[in-house]
PDB file of N, CA and C in Angstrom:
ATOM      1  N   UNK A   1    -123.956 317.967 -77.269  1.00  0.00           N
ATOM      2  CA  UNK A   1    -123.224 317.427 -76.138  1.00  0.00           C
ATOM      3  C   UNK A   1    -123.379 318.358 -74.943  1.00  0.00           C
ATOM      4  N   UNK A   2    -123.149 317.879 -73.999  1.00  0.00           N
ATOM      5  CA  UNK A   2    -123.439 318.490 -72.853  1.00  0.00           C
ATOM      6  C   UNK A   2    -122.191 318.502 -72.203  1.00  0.00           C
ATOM      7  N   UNK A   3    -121.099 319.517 -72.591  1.00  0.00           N
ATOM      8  CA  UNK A   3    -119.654 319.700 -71.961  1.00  0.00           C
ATOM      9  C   UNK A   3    -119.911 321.289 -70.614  1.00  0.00           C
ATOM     10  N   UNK A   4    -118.984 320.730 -70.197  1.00  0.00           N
ATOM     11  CA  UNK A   4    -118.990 322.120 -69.145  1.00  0.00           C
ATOM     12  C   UNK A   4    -118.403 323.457 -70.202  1.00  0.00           C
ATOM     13  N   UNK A   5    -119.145 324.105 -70.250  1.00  0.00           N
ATOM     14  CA  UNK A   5    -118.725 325.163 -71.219  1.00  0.00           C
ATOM     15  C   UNK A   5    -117.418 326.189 -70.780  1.00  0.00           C
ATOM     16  N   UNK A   6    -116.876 326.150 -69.389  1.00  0.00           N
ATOM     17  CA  UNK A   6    -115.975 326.762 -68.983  1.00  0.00           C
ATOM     18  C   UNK A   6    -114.105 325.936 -69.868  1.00  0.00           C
ATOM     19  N   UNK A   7    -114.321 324.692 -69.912  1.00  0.00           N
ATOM     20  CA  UNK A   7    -113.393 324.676 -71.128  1.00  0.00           C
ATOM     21  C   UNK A   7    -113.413 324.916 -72.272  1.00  0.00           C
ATOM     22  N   UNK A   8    -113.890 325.712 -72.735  1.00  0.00           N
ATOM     23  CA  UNK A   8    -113.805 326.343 -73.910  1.00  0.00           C
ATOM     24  C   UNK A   8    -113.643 327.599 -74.138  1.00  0.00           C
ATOM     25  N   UNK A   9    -113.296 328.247 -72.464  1.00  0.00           N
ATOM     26  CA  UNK A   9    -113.276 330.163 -72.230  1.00  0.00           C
ATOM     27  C   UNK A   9    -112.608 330.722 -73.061  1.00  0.00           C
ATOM     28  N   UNK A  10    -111.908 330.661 -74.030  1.00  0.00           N
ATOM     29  CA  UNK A  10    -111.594 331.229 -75.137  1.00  0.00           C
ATOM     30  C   UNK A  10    -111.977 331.539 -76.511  1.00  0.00           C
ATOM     31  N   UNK A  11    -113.415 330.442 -76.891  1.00  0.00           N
ATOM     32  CA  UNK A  11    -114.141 330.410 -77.663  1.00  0.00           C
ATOM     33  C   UNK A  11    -115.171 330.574 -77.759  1.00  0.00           C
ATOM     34  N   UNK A  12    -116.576 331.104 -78.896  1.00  0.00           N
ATOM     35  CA  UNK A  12    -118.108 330.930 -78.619  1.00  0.00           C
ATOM     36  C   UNK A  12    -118.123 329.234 -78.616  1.00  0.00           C
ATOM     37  N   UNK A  13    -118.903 328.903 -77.113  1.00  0.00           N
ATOM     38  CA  UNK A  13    -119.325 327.173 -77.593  1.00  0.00           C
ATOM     39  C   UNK A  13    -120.055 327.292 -78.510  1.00  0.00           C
ATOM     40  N   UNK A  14    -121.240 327.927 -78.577  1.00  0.00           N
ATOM     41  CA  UNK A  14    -122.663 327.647 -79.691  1.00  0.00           C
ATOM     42  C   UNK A  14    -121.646 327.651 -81.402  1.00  0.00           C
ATOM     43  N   UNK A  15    -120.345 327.986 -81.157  1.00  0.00           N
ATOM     44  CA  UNK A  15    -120.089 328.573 -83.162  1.00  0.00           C
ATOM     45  C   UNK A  15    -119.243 326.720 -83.384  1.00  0.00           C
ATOM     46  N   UNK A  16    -118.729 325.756 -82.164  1.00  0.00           N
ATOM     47  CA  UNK A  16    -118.433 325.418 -82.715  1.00  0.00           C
ATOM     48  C   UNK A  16    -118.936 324.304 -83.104  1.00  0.00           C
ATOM     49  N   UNK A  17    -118.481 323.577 -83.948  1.00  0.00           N
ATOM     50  CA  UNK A  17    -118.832 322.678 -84.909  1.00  0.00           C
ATOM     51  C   UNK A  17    -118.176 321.350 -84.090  1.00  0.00           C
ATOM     52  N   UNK A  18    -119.219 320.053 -84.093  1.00  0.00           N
ATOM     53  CA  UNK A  18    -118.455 319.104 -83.442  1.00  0.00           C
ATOM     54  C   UNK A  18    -117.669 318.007 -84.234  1.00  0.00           C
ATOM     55  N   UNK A  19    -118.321 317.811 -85.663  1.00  0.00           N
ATOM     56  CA  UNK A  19    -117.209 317.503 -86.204  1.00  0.00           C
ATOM     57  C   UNK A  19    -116.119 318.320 -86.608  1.00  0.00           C
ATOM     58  N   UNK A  20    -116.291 319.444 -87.136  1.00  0.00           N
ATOM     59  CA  UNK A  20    -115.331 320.177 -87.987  1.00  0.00           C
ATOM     60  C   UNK A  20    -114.435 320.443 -86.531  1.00  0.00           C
ATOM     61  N   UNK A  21    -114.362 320.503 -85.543  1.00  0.00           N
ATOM     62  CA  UNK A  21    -113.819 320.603 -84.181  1.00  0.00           C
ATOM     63  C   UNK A  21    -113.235 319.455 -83.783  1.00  0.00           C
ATOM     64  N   UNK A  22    -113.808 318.546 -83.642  1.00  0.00           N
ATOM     65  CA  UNK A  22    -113.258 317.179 -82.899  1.00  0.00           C
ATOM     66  C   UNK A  22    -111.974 317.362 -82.188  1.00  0.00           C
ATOM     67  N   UNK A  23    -111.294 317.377 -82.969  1.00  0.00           N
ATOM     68  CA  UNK A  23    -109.728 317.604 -82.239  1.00  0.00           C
ATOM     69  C   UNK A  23    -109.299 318.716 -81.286  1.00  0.00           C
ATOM     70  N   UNK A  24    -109.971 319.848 -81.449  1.00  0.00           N
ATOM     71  CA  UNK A  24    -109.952 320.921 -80.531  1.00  0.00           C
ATOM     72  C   UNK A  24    -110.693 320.891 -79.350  1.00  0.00           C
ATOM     73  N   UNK A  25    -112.016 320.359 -79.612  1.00  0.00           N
ATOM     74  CA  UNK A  25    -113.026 319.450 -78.712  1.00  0.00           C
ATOM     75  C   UNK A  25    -112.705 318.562 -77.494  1.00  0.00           C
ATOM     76  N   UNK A  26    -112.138 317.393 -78.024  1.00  0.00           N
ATOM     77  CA  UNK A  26    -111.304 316.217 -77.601  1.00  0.00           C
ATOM     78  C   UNK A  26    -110.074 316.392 -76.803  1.00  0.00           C
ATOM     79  N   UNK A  27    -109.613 317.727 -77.287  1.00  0.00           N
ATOM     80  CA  UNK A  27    -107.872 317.511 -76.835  1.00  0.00           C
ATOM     81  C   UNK A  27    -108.469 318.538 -75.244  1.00  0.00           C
ATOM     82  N   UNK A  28    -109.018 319.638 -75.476  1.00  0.00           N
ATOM     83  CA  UNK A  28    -109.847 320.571 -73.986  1.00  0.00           C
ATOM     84  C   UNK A  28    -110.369 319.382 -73.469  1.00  0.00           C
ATOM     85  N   UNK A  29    -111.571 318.511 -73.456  1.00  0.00           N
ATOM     86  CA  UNK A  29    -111.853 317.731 -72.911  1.00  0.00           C
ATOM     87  C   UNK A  29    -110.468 316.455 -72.089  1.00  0.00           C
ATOM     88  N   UNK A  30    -109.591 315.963 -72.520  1.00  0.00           N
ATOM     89  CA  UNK A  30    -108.959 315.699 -72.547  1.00  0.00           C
ATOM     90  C   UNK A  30    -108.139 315.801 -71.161  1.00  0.00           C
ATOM     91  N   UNK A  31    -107.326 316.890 -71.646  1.00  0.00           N
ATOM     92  CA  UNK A  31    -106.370 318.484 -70.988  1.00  0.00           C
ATOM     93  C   UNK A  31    -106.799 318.865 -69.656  1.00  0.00           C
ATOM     94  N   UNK A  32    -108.673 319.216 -69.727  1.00  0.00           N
ATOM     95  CA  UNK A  32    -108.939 319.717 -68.669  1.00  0.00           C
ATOM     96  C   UNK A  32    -110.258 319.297 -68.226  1.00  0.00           C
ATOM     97  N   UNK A  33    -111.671 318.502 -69.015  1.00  0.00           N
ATOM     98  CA  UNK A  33    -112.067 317.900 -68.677  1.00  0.00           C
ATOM     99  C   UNK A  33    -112.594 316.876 -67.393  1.00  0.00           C
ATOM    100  N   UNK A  34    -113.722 316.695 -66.725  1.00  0.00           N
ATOM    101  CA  UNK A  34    -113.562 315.295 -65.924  1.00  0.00           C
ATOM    102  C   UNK A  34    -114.790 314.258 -66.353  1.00  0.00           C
ATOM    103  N   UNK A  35    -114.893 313.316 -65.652  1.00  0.00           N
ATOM    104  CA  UNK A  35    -115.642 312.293 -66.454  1.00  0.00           C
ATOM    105  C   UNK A  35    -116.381 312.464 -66.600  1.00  0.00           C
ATOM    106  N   UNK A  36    -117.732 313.354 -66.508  1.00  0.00           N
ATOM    107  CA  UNK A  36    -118.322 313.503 -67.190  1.00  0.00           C
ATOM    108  C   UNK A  36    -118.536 314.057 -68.736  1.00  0.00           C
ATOM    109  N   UNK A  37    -117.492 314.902 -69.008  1.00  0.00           N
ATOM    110  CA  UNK A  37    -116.938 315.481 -70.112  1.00  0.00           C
ATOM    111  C   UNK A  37    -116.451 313.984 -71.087  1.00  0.00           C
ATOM    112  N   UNK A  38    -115.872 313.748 -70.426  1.00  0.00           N
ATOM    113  CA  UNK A  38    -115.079 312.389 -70.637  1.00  0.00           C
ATOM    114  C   UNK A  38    -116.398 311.556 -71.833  1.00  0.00           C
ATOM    115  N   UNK A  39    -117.027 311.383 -70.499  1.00  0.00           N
ATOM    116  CA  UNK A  39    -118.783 310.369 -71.248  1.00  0.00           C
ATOM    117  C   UNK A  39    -119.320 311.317 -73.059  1.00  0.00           C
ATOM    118  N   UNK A  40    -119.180 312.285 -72.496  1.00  0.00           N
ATOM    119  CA  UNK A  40    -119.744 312.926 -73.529  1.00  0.00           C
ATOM    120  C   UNK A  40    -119.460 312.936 -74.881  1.00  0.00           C
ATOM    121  N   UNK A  41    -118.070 312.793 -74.962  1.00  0.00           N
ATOM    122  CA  UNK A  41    -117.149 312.976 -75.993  1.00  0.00           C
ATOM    123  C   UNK A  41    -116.998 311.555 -76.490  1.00  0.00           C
ATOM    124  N   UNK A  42    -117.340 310.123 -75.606  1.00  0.00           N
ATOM    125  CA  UNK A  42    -116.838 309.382 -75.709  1.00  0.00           C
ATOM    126  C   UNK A  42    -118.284 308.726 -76.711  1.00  0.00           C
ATOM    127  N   UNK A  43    -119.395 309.227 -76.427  1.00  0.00           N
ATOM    128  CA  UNK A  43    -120.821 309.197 -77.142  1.00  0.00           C
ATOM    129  C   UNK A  43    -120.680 309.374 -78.069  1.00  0.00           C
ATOM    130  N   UNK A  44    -120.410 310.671 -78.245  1.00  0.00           N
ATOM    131  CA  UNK A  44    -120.498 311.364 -80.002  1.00  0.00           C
ATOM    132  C   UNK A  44    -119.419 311.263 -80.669  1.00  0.00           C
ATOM    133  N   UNK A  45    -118.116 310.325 -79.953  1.00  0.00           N
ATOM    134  CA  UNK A  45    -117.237 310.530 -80.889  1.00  0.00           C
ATOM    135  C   UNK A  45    -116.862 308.896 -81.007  1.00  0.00           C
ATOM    136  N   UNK A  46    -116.327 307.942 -79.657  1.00  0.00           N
ATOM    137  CA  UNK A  46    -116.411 306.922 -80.031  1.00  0.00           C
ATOM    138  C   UNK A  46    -114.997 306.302 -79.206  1.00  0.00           C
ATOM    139  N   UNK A  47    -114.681 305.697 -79.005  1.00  0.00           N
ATOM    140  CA  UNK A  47    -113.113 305.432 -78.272  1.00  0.00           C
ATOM    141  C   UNK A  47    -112.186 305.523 -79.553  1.00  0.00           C
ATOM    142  N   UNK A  48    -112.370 304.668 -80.564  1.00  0.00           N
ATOM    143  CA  UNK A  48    -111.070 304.277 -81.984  1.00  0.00           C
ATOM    144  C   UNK A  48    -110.790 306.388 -82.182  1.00  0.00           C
ATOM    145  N   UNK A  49    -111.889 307.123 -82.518  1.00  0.00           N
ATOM    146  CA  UNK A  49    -111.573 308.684 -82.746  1.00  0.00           C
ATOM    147  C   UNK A  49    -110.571 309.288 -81.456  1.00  0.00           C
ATOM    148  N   UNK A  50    -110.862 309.166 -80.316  1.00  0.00           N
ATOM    149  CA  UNK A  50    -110.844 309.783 -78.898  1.00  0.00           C
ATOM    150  C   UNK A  50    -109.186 309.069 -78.807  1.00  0.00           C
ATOM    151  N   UNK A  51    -109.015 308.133 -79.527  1.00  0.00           N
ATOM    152  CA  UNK A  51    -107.820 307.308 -78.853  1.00  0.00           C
ATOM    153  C   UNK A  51    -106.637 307.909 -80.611  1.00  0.00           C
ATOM    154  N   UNK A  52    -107.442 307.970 -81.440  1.00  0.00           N
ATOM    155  CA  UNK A  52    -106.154 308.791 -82.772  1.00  0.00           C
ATOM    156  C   UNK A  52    -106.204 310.241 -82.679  1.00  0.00           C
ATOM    157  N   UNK A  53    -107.197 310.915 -81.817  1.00  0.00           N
ATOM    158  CA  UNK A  53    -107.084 312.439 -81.513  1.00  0.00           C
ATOM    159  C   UNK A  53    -105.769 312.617 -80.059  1.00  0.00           C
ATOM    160  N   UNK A  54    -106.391 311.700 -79.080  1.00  0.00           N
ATOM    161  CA  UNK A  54    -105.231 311.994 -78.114  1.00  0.00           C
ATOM    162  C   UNK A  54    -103.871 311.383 -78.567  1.00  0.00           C
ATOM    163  N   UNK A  55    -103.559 310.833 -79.624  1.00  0.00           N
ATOM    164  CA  UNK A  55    -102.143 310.448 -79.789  1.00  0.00           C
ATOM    165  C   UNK A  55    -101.444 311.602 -80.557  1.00  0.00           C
ATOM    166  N   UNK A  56    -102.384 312.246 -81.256  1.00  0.00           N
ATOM    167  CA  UNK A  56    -101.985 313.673 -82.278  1.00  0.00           C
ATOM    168  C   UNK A  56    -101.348 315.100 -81.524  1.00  0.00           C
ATOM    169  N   UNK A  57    -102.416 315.105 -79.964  1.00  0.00           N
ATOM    170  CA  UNK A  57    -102.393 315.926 -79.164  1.00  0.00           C
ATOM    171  C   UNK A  57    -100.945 316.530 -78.955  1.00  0.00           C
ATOM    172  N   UNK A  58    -100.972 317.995 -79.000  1.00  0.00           N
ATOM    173  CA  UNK A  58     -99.368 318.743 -79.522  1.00  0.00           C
ATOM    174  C   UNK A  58     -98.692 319.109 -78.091  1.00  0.00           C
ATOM    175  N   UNK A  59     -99.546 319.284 -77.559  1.00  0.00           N
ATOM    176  CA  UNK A  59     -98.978 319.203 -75.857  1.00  0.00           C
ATOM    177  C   UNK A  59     -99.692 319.215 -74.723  1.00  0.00           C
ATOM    178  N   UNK A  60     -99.572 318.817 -73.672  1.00  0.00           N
ATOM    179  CA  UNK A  60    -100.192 318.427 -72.401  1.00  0.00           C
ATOM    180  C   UNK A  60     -99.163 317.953 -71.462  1.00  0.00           C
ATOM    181  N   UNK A  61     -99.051 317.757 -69.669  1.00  0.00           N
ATOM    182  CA  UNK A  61     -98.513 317.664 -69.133  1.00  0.00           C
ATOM    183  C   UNK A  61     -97.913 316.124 -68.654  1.00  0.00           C
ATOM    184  N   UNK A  62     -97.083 315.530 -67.953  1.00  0.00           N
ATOM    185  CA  UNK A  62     -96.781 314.298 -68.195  1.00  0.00           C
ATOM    186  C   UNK A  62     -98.080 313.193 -67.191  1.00  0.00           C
ATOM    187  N   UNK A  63     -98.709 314.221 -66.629  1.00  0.00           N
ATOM    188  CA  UNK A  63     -99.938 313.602 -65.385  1.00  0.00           C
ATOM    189  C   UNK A  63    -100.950 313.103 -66.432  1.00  0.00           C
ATOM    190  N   UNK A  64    -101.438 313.977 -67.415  1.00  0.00           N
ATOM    191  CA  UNK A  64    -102.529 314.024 -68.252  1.00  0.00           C
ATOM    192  C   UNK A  64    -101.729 312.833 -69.254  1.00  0.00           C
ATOM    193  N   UNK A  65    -100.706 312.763 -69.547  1.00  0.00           N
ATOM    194  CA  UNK A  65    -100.101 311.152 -70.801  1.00  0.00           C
ATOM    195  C   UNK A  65    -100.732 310.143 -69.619  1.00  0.00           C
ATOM    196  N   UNK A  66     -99.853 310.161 -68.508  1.00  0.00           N
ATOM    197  CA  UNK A  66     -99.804 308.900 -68.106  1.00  0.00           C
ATOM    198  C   UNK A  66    -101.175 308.417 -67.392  1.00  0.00           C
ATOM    199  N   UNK A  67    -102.194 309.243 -67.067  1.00  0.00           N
ATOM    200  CA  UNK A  67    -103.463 309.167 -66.986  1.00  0.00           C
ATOM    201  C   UNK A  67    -104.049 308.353 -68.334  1.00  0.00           C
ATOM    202  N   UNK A  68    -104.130 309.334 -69.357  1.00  0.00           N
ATOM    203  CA  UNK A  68    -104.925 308.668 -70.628  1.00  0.00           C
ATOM    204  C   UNK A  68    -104.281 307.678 -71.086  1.00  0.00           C
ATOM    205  N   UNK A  69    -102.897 307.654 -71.322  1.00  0.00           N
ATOM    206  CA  UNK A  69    -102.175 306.302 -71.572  1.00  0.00           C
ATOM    207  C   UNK A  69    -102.768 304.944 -70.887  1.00  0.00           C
ATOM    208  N   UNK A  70    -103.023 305.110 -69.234  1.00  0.00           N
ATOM    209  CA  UNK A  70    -103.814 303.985 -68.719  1.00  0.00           C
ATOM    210  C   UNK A  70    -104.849 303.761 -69.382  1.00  0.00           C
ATOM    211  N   UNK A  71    -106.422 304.930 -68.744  1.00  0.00           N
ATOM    212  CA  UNK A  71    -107.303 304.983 -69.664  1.00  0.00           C
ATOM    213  C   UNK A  71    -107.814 304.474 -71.070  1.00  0.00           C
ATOM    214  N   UNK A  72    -106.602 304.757 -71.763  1.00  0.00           N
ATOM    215  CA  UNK A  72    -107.419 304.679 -73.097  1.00  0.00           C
ATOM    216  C   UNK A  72    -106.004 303.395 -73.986  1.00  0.00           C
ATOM    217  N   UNK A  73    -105.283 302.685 -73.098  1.00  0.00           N
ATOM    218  CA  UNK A  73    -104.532 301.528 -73.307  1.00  0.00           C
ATOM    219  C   UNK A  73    -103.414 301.580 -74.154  1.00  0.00           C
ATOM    220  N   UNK A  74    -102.943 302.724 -74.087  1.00  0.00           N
ATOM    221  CA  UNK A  74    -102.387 303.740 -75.386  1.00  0.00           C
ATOM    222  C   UNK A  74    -100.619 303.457 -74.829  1.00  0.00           C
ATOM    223  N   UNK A  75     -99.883 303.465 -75.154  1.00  0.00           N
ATOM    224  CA  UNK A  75     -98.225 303.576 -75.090  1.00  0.00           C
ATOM    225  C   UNK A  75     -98.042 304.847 -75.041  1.00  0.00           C
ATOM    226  N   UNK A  76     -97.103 304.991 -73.709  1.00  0.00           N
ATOM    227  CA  UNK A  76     -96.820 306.245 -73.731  1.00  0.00           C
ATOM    228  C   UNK A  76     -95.706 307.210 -75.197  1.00  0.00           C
ATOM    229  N   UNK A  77     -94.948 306.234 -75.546  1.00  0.00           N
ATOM    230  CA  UNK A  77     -94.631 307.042 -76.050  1.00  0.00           C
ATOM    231  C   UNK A  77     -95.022 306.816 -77.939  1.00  0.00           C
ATOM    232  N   UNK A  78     -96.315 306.735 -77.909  1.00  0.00           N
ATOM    233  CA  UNK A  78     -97.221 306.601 -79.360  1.00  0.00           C
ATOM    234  C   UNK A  78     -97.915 308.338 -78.676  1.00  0.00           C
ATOM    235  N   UNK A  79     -97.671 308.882 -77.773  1.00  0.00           N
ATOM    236  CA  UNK A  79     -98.420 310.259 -77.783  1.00  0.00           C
ATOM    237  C   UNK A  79     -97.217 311.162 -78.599  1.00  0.00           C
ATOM    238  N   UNK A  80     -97.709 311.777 -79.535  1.00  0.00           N
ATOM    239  CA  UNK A  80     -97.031 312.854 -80.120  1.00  0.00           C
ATOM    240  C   UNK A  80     -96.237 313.777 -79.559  1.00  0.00           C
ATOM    241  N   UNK A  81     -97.127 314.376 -78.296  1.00  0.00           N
ATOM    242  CA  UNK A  81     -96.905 315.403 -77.084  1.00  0.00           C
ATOM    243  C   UNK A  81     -95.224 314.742 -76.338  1.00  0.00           C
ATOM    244  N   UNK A  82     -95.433 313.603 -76.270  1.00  0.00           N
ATOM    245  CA  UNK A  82     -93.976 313.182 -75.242  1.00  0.00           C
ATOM    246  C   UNK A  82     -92.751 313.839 -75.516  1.00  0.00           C
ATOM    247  N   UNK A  83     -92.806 313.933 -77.019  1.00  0.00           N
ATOM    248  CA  UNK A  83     -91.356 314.615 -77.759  1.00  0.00           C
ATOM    249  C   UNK A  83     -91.049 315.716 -77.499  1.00  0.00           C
ATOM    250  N   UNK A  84     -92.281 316.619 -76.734  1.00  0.00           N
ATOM    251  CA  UNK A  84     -92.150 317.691 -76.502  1.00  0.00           C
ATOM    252  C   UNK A  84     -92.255 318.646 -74.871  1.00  0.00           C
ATOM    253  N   UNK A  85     -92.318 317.727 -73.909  1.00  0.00           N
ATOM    254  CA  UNK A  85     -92.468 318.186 -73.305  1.00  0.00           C
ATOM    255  C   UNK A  85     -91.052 319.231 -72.634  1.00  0.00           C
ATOM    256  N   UNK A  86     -92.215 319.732 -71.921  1.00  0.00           N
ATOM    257  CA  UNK A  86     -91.485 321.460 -71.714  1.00  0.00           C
ATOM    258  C   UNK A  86     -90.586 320.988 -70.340  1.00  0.00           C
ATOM    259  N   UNK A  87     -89.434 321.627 -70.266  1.00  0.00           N
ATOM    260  CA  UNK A  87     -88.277 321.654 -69.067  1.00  0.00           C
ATOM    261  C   UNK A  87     -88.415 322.148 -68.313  1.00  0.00           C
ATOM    262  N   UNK A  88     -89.219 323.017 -68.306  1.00  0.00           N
ATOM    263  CA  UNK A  88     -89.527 324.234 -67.645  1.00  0.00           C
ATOM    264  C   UNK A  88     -90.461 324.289 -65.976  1.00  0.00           C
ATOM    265  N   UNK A  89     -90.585 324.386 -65.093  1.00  0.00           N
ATOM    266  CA  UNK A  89     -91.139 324.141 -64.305  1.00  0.00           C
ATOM    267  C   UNK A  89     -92.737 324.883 -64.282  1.00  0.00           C
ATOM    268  N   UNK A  90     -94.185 324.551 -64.124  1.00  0.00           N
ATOM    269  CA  UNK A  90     -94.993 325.374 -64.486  1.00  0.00           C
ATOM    270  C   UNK A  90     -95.372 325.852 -63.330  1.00  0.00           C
ATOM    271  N   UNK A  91     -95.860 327.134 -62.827  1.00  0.00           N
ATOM    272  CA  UNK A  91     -96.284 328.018 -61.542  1.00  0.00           C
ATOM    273  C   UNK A  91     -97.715 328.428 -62.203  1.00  0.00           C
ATOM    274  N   UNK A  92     -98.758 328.934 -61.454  1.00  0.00           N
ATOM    275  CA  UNK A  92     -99.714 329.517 -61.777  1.00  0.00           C
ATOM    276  C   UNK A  92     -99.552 330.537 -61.575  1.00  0.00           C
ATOM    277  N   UNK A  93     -98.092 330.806 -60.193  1.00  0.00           N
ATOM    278  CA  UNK A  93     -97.693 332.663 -60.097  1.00  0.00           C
ATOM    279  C   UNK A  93     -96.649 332.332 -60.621  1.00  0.00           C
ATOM    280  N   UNK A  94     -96.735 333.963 -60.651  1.00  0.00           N
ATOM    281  CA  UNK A  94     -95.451 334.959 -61.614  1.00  0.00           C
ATOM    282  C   UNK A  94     -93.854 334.346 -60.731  1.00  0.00           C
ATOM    283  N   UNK A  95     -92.917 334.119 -61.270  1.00  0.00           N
ATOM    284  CA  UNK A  95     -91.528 333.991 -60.497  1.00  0.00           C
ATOM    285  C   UNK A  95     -91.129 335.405 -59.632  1.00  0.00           C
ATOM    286  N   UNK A  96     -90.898 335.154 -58.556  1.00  0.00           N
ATOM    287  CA  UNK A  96     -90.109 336.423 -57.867  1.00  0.00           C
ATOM    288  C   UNK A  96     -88.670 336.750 -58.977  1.00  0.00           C
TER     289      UNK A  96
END
């Protein structure tokens, strides 16, 4: 597959495995991904996989549900993630 390798900055891309991965794969693509990533995943993996991986997905923000929820025709609250979202307000800086 041909993913932007910068979602995966925490991992070697070359070690991982695309099945034994899928879900770790899918959910970065997903999360942070854009359509072209999107295409890629949607090749080698298929919509029925792409659509029972993002319902599993353990957390993500409420932009990214209600995005793929359109997308991929899904009920929002059949995402796993909904039960959990965080209260918390997110900053990329530190709080004064």
């Amino acid at each position: 597959m041909k993913l932007d390798k910068t979602l995966f900055w925490d991992v070697k891309f070359k070690d991982l495995d695309y099945e034994k991965h899928a879900n770790f794969i899918v959910g970065r693509v997903l999360n942070y991904g854009d359509e072209s990533d999107y295409k890629e995943i949607k090749k080698e993996y298929g919509v029925r996989k792409i659509k029972r991986i993002a319902r599993d997905i353990n957390y993500t923000n409420k932009k990214n549900i209600n995005f793929w929820s359109f997308i991929l025709n899904i009920p929002i609250n059949s995402f796993k993630c909904t039960k959990k979202f965080s209260t918390k307000k997110q900053s990329i800086f530190s709080p004064r």
